[in-house]
N, C-alpha and C. Protein backbone atom coordinates (compact mmCIF):
# COMPACT_ATOMS: atom_id res chain seq x y z
N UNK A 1 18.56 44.32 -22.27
CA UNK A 1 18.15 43.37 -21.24
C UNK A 1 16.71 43.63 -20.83
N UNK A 2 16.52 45.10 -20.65
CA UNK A 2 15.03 45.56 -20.20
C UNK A 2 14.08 44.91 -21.81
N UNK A 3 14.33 45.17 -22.23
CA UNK A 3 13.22 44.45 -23.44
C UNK A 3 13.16 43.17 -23.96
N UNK A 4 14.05 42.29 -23.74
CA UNK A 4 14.26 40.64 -23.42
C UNK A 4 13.12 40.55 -22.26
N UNK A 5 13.47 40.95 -21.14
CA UNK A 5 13.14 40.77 -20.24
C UNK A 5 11.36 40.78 -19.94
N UNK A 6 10.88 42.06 -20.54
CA UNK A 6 9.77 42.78 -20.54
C UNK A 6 9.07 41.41 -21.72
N UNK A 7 9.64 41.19 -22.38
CA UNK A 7 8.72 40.10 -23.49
C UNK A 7 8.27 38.81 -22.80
N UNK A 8 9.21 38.97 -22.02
CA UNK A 8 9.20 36.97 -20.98
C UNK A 8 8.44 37.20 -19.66
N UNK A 9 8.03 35.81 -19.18
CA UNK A 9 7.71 35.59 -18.25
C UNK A 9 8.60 35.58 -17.01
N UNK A 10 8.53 35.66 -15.91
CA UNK A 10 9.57 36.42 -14.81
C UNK A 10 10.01 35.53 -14.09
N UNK A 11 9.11 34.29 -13.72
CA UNK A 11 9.58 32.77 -13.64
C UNK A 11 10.44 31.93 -14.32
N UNK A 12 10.48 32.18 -15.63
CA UNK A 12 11.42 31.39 -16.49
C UNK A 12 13.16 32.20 -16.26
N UNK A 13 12.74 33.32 -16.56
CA UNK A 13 14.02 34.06 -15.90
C UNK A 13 14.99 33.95 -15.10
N UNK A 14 13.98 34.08 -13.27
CA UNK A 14 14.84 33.86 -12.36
C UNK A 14 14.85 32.03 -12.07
N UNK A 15 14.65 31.19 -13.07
CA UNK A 15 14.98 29.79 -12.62
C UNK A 15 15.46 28.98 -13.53
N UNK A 16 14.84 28.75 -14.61
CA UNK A 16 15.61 27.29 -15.55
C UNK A 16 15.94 28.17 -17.25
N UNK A 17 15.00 29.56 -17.13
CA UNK A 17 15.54 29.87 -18.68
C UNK A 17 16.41 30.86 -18.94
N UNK A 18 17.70 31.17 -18.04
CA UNK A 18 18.35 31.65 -18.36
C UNK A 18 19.49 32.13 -19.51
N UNK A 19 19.65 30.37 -19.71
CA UNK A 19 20.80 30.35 -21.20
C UNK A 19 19.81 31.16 -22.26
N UNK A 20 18.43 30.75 -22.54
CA UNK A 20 17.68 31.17 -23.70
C UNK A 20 17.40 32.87 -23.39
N UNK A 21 17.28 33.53 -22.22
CA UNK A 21 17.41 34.50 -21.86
C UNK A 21 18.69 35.07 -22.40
N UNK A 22 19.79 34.84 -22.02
CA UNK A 22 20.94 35.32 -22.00
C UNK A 22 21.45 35.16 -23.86
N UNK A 23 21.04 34.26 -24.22
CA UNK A 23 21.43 34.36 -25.86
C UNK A 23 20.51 35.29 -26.59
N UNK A 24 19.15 35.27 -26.13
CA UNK A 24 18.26 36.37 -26.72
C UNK A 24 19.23 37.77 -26.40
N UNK A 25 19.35 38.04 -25.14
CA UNK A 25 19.92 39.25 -25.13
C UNK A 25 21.26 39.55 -25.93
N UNK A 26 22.05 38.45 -26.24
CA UNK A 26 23.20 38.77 -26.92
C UNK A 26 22.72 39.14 -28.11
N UNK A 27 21.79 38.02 -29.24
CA UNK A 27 21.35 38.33 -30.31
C UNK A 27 20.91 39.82 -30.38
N UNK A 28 20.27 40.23 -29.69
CA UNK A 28 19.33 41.50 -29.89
C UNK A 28 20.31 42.85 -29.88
N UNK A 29 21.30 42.43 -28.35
CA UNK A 29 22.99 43.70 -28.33
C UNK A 29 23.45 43.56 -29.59
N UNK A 30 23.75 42.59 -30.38
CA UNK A 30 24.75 42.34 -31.07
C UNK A 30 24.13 43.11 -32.64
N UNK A 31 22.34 42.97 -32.85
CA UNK A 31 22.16 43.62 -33.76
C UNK A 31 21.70 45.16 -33.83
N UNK A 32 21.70 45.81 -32.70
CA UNK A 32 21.94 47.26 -32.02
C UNK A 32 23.21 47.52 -32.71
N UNK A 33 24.29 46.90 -32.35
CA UNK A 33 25.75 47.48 -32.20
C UNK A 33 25.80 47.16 -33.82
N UNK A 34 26.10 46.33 -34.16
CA UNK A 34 25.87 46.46 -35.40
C UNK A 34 24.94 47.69 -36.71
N UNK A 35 24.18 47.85 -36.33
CA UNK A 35 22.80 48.73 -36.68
C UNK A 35 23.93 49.81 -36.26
N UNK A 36 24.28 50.26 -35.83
CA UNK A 36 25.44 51.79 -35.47
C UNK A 36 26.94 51.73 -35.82
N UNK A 37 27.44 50.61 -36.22
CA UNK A 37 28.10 50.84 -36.85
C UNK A 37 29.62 50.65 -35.86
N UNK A 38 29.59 50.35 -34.32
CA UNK A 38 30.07 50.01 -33.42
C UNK A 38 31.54 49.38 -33.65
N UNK A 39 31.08 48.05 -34.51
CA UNK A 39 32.52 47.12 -34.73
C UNK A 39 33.21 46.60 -33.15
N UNK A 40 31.93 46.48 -32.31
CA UNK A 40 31.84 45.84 -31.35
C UNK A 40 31.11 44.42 -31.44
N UNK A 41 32.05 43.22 -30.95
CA UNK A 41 31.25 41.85 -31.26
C UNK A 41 30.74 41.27 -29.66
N UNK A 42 29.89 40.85 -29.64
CA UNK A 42 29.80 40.52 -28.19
C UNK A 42 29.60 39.07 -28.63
N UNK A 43 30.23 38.40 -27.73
CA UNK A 43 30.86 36.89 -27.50
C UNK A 43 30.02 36.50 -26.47
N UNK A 44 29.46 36.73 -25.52
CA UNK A 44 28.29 36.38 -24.49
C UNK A 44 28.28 37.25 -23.45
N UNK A 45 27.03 36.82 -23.18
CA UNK A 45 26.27 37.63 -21.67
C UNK A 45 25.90 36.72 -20.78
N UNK A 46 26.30 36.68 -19.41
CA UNK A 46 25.91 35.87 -18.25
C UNK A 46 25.29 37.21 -17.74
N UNK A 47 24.24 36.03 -17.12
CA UNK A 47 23.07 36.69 -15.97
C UNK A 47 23.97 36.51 -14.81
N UNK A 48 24.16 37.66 -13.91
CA UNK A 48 25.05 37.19 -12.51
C UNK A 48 23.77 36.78 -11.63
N UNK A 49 22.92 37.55 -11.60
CA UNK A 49 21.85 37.39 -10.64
C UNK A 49 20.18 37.98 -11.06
N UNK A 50 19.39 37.39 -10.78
CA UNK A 50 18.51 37.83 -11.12
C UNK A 50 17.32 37.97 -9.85
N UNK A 51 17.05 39.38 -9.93
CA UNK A 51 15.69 39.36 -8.56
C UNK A 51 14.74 40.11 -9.23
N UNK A 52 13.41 39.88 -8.81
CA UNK A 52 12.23 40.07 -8.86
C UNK A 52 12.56 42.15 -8.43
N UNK A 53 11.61 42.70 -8.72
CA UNK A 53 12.17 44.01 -8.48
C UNK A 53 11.29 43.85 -6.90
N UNK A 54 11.90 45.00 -6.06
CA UNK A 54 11.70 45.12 -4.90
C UNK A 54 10.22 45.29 -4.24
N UNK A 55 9.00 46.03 -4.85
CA UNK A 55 7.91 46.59 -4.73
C UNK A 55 7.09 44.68 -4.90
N UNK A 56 7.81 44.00 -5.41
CA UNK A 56 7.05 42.67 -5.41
C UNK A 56 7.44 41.74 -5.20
N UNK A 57 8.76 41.86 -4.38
CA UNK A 57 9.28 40.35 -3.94
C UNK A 57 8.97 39.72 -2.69
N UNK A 58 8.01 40.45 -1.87
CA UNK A 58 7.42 39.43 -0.84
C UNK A 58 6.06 38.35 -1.80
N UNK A 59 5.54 39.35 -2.40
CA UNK A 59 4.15 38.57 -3.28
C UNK A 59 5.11 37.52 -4.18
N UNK A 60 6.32 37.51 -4.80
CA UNK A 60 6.62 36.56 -5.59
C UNK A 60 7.17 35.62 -4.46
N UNK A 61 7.95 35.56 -3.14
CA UNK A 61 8.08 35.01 -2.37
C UNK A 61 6.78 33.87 -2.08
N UNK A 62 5.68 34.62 -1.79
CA UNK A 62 4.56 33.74 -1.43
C UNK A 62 4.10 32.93 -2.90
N UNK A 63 4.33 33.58 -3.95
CA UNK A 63 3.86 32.46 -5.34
C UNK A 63 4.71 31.44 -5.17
N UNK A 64 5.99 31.93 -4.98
CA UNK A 64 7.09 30.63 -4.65
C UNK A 64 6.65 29.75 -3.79
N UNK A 65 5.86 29.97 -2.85
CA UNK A 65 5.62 29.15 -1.40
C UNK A 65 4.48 28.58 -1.95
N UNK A 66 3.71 28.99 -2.55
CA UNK A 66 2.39 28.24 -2.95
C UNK A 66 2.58 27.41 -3.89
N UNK A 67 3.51 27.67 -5.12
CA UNK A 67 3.63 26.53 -5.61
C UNK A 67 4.53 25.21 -5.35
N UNK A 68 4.96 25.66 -4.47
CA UNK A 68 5.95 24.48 -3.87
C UNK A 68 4.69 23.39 -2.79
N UNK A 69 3.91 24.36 -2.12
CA UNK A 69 2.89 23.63 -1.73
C UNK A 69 2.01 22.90 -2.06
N UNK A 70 1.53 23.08 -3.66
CA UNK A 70 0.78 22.46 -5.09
C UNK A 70 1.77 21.40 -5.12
N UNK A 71 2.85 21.51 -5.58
CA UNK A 71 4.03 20.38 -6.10
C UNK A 71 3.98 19.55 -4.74
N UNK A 72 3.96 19.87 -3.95
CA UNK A 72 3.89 18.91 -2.78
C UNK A 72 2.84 18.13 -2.39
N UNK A 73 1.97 18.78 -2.40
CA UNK A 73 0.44 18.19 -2.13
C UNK A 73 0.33 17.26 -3.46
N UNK A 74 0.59 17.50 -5.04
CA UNK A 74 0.32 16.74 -5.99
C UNK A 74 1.05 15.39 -5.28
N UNK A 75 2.20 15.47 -5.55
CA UNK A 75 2.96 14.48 -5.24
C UNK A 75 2.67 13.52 -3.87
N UNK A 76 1.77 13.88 -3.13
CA UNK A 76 1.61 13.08 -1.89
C UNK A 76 0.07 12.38 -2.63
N UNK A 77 -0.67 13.34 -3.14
CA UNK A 77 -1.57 12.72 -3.97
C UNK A 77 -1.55 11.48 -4.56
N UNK A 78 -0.63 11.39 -5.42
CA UNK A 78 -0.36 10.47 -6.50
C UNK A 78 0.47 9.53 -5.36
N UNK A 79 0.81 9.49 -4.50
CA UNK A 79 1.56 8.24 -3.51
C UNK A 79 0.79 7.84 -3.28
N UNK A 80 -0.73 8.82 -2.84
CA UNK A 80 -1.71 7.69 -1.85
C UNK A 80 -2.48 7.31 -3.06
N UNK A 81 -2.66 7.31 -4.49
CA UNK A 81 -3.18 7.06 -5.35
C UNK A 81 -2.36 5.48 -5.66
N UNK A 82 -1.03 6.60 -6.00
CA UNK A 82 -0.43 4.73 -5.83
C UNK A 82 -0.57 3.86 -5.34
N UNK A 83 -0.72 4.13 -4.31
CA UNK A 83 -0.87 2.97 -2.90
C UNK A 83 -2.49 2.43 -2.85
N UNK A 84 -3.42 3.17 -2.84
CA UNK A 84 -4.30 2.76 -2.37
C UNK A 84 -5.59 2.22 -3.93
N UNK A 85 -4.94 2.66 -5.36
CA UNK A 85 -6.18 2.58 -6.28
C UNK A 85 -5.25 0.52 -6.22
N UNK A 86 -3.95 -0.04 -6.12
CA UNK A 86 -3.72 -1.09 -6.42
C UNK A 86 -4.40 -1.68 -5.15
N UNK A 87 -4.12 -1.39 -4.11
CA UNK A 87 -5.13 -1.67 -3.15
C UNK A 87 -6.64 -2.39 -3.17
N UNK A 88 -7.45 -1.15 -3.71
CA UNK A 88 -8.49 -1.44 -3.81
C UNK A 88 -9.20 -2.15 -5.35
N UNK A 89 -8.15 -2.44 -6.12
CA UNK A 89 -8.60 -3.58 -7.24
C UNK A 89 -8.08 -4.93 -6.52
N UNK A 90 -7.22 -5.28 -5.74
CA UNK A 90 -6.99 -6.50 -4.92
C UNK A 90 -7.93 -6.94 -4.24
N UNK A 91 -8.98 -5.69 -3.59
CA UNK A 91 -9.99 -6.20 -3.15
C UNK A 91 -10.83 -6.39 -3.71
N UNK A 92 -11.04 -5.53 -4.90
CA UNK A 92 -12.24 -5.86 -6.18
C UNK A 92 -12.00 -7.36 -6.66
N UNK A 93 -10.73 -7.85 -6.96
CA UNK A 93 -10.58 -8.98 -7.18
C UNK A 93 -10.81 -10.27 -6.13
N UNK A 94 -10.46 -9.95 -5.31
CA UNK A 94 -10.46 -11.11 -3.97
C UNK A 94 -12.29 -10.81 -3.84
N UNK A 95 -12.80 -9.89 -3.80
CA UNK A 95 -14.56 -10.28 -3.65
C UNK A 95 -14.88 -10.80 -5.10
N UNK A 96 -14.41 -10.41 -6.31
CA UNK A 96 -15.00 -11.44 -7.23
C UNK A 96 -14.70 -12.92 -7.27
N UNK A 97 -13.24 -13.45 -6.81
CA UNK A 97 -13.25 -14.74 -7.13
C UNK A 97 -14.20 -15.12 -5.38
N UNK A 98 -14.45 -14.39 -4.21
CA UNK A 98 -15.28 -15.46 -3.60
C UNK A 98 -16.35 -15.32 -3.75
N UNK A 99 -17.14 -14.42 -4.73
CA UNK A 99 -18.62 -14.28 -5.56
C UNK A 99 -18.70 -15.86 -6.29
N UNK A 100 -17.67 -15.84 -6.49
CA UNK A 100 -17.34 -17.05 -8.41
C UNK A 100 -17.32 -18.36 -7.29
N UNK A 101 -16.78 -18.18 -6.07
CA UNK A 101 -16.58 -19.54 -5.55
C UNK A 101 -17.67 -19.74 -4.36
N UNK A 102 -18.64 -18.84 -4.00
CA UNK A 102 -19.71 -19.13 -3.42
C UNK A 102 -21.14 -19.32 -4.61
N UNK A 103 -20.67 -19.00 -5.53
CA UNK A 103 -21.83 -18.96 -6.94
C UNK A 103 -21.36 -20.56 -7.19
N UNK A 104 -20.24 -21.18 -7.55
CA UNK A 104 -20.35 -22.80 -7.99
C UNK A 104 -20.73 -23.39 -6.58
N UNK A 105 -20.44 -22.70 -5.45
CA UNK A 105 -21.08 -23.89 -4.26
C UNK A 105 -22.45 -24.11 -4.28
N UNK A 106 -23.12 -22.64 -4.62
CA UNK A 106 -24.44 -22.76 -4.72
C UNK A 106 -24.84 -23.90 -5.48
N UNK A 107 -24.44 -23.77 -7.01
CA UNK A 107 -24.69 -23.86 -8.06
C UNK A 107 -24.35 -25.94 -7.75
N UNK A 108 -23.35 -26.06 -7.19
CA UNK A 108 -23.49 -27.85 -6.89
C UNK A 108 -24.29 -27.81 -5.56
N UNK A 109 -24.36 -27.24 -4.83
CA UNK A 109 -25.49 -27.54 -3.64
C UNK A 109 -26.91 -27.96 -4.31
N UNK A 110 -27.05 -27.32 -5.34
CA UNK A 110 -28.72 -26.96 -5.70
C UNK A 110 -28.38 -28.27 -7.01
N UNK A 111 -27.75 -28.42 -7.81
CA UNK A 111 -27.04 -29.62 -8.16
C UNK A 111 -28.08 -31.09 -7.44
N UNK A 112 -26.83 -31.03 -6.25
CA UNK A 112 -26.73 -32.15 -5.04
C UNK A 112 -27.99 -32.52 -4.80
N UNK A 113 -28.96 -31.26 -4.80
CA UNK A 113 -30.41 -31.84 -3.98
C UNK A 113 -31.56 -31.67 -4.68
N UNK A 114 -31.14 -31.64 -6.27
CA UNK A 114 -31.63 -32.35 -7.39
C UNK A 114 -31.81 -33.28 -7.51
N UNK A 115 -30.89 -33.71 -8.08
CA UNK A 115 -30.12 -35.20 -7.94
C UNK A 115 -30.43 -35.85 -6.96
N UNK A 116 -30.86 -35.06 -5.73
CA UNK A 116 -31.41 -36.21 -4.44
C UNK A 116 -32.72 -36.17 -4.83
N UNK A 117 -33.51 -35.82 -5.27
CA UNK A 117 -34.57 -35.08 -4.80
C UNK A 117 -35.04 -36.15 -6.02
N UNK A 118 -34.83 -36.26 -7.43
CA UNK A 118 -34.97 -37.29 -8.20
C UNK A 118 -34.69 -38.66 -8.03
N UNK A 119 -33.49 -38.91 -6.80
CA UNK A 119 -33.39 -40.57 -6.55
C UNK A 119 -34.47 -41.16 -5.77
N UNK A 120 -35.09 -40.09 -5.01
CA UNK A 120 -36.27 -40.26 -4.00
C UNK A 120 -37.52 -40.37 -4.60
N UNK A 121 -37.90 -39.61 -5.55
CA UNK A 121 -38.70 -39.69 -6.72
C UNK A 121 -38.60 -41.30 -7.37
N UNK A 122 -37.81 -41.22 -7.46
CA UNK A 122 -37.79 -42.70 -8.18
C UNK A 122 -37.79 -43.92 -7.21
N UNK A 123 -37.51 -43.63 -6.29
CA UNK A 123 -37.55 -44.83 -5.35
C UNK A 123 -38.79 -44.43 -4.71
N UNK A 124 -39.86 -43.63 -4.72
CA UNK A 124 -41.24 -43.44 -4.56
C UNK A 124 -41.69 -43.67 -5.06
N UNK A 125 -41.57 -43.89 -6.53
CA UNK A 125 -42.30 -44.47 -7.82
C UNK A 125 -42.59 -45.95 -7.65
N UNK A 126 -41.35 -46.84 -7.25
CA UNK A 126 -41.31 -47.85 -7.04
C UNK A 126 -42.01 -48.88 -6.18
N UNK A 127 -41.75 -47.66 -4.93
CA UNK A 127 -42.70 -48.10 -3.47
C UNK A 127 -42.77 -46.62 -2.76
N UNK A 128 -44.00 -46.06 -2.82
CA UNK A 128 -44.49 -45.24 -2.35
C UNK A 128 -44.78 -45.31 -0.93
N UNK A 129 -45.84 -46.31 -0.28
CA UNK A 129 -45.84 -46.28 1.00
C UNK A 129 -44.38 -46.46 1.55
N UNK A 130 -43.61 -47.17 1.32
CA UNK A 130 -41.94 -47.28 2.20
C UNK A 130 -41.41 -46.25 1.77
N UNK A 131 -41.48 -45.34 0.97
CA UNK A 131 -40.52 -44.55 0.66
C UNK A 131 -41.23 -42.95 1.66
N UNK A 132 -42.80 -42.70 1.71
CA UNK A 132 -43.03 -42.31 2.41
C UNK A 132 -42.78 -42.91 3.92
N UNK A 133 -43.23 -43.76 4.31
CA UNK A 133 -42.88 -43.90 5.68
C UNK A 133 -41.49 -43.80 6.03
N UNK A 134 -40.51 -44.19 5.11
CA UNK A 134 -39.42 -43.88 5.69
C UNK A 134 -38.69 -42.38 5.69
N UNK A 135 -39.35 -41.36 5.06
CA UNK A 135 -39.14 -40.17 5.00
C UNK A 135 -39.54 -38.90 5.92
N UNK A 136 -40.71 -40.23 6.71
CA UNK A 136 -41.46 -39.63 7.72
C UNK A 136 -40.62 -39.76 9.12
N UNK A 137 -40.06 -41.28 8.99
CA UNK A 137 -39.35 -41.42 9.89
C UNK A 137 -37.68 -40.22 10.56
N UNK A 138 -37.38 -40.40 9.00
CA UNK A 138 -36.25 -39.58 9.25
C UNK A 138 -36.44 -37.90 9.04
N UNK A 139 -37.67 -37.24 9.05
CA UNK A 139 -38.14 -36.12 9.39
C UNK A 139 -37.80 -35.84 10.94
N UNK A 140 -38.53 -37.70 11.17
CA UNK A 140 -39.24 -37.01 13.05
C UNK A 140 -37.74 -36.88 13.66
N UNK A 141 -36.91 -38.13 12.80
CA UNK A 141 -35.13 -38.49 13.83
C UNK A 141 -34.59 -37.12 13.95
N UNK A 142 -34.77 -36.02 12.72
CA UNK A 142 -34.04 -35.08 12.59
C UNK A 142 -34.47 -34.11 13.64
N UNK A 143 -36.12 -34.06 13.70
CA UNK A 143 -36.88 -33.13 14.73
C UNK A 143 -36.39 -33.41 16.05
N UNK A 144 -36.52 -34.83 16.20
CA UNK A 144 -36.48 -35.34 17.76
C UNK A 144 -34.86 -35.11 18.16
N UNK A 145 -34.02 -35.04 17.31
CA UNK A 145 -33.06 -35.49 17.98
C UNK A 145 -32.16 -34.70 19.31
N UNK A 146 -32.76 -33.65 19.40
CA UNK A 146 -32.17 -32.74 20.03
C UNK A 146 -32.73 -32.45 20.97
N UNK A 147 -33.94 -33.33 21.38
CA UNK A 147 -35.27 -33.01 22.64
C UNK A 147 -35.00 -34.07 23.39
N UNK A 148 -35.58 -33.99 24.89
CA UNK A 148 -35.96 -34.56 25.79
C UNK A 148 -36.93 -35.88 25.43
N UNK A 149 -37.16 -36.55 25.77
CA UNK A 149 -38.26 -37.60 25.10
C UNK A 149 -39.31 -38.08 26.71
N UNK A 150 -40.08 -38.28 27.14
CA UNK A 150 -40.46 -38.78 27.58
C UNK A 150 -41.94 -39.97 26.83
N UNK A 151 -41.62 -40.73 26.77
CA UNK A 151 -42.73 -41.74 26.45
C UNK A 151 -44.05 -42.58 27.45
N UNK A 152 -45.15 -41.95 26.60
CA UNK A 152 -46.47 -42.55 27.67
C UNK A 152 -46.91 -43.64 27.36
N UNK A 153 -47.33 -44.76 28.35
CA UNK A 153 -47.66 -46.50 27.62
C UNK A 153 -49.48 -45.98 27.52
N UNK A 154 -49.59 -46.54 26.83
CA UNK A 154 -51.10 -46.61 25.68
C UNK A 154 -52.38 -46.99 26.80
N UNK A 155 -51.98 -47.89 28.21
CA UNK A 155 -52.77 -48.16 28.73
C UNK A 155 -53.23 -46.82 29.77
N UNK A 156 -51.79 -45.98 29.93
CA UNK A 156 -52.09 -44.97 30.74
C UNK A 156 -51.34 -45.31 32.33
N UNK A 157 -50.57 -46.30 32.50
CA UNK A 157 -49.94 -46.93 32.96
C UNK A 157 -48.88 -45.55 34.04
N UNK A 158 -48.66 -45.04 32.92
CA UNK A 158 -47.27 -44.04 33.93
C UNK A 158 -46.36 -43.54 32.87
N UNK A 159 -45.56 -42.83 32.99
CA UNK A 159 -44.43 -42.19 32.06
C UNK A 159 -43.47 -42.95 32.03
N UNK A 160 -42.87 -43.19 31.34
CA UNK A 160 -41.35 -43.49 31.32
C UNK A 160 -40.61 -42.57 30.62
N UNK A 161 -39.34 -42.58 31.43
CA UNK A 161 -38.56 -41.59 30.94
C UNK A 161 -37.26 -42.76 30.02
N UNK A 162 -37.11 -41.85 29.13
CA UNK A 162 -36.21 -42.13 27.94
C UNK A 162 -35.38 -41.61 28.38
N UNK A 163 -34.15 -42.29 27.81
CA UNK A 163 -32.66 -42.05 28.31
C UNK A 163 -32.14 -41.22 27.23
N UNK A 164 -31.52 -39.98 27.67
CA UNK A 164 -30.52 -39.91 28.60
C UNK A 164 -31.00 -39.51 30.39
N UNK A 165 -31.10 -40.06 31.37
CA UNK A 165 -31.97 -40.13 32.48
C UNK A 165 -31.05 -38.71 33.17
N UNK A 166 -29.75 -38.50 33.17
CA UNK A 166 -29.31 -38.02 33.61
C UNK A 166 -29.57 -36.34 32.91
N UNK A 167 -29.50 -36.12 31.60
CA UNK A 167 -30.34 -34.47 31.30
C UNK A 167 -31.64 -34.26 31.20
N UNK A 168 -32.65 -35.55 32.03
CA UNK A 168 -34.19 -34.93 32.56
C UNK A 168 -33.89 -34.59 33.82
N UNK A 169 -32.93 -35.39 34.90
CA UNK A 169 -32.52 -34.70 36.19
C UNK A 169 -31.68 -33.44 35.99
N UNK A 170 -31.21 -32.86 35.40
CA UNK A 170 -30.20 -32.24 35.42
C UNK A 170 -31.12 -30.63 35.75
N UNK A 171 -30.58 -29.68 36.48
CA UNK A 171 -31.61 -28.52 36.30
C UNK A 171 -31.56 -27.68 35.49
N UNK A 172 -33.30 -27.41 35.31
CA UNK A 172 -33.69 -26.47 34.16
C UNK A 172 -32.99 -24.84 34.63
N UNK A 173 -32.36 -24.51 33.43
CA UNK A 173 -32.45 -23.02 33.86
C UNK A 173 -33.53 -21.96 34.05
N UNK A 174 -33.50 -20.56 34.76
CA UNK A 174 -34.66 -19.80 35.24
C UNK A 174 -35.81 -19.94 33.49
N UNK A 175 -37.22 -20.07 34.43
CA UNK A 175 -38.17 -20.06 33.60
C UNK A 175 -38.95 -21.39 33.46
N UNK A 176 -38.00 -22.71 33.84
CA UNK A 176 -38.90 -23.72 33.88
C UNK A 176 -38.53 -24.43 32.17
N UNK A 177 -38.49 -23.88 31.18
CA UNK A 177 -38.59 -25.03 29.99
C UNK A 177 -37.00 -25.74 30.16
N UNK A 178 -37.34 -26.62 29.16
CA UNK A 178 -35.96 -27.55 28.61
C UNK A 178 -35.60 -26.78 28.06
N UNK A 179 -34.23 -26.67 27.92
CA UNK A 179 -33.20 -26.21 26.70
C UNK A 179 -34.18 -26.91 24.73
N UNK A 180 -33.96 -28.12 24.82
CA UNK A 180 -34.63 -28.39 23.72
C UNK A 180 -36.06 -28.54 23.28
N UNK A 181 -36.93 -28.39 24.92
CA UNK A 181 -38.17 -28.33 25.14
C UNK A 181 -38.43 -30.09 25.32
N UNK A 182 -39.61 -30.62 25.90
CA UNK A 182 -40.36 -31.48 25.94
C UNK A 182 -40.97 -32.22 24.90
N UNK A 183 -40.88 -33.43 24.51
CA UNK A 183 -41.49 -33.92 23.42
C UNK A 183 -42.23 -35.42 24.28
N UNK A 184 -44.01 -35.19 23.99
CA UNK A 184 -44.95 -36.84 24.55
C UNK A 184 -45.33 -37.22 23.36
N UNK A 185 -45.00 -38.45 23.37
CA UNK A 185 -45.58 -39.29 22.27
C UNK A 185 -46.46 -40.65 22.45
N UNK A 186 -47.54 -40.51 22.36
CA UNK A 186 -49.00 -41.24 23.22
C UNK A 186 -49.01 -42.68 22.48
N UNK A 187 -48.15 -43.41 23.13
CA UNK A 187 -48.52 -44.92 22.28
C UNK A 187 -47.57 -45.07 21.24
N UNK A 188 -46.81 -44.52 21.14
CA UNK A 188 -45.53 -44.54 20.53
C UNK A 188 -45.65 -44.72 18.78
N UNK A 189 -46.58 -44.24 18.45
CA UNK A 189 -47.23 -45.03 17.11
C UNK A 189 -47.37 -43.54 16.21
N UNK A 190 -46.63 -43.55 15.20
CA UNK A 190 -47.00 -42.17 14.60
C UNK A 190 -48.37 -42.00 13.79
């Protein structure tokens, strides 16, 4: 048993390799007894118990504890691996398709105002002064539209106020300007 024993590792022993333990040792009795001439057969050997010898069974105690702590820690590892690498390709995926679907919005926006940008061209080709003046116009609609207006008559006459009459009365907050600021337009004539 002492020289089975002495060949192996001391882990396999006291846990899962016992049968291969225990048949080694029969093989090895059986060709002793034999070798002398005995006419003794041995039919098997059970391990009743097996301990670490005494001078080292707190230190094999703590190898026991540490690797149970490895096996544990692996295993919590690989859960949050599980959990979190499918995780984070869901998000790799969900930011590529709204890359792919803010890239074709671009991609017809810039399209769209091509395509505008050539119908205007061509209807400038046609009639240039109307196509300018009317581009001028709807510059100023877009500028103006959000301002105050007051309009001055050409003779010098007086102001008139442009409606909406009720948000030139209305009060300015601290500081004095309009919210959209003031817009004079001298003779109404661009």
């Amino acid at each position: 048993m002492r020289e089975v024993v002495g060949r192996n590792q001391i882990e396999p022993i006291l846990t899962e390799n016992r049968e291969v333990i225990q048949e080694e040792v029969r093989t090895l009795m059986q060709q002793v007894l034999d070798s002398y001439g005995a006419g003794v057969t041995v039919t098997r050997v059970q391990m009743q118990k097996a301990d670490p010898p005494a001078q080292v069974i707190d230190a094999y105690r703590d190898v026991q504890a540490a690797r149970t702590d490895q096996d544990r820690m692996r295993n919590e590892a690989e859960a949050y691996a599980n959990r979190v690498v499918p995780e984070a390709r869901g998000a790799a995926a969900r930011i590529l398709q709204e890359a792919e679907g803010y890239k074709q919005q671009v991609i017809a926006e810039a399209d769209g105002e091509a395509q505008r940008f050539v119908a205007i061209y061509e209807q400038y080709r046609s009639a240039p002064a109307v196509t300018r003046r009317r581009i001028y116009l709807e510059t100023m609609q877009q500028i103006f539209s959000n301002m105050d207006k007051i309009i001055i008559d050409n003779d010098g006459a007086g102001v008139v106020p442009y409606l909406p009459l009720p948000a030139l009365n209305a009060p300015r907050p601290a500081g004095g300007a309009a919210p959209g600021g003031n817009v004079s337009i001298n003779g109404g004539q661009p």
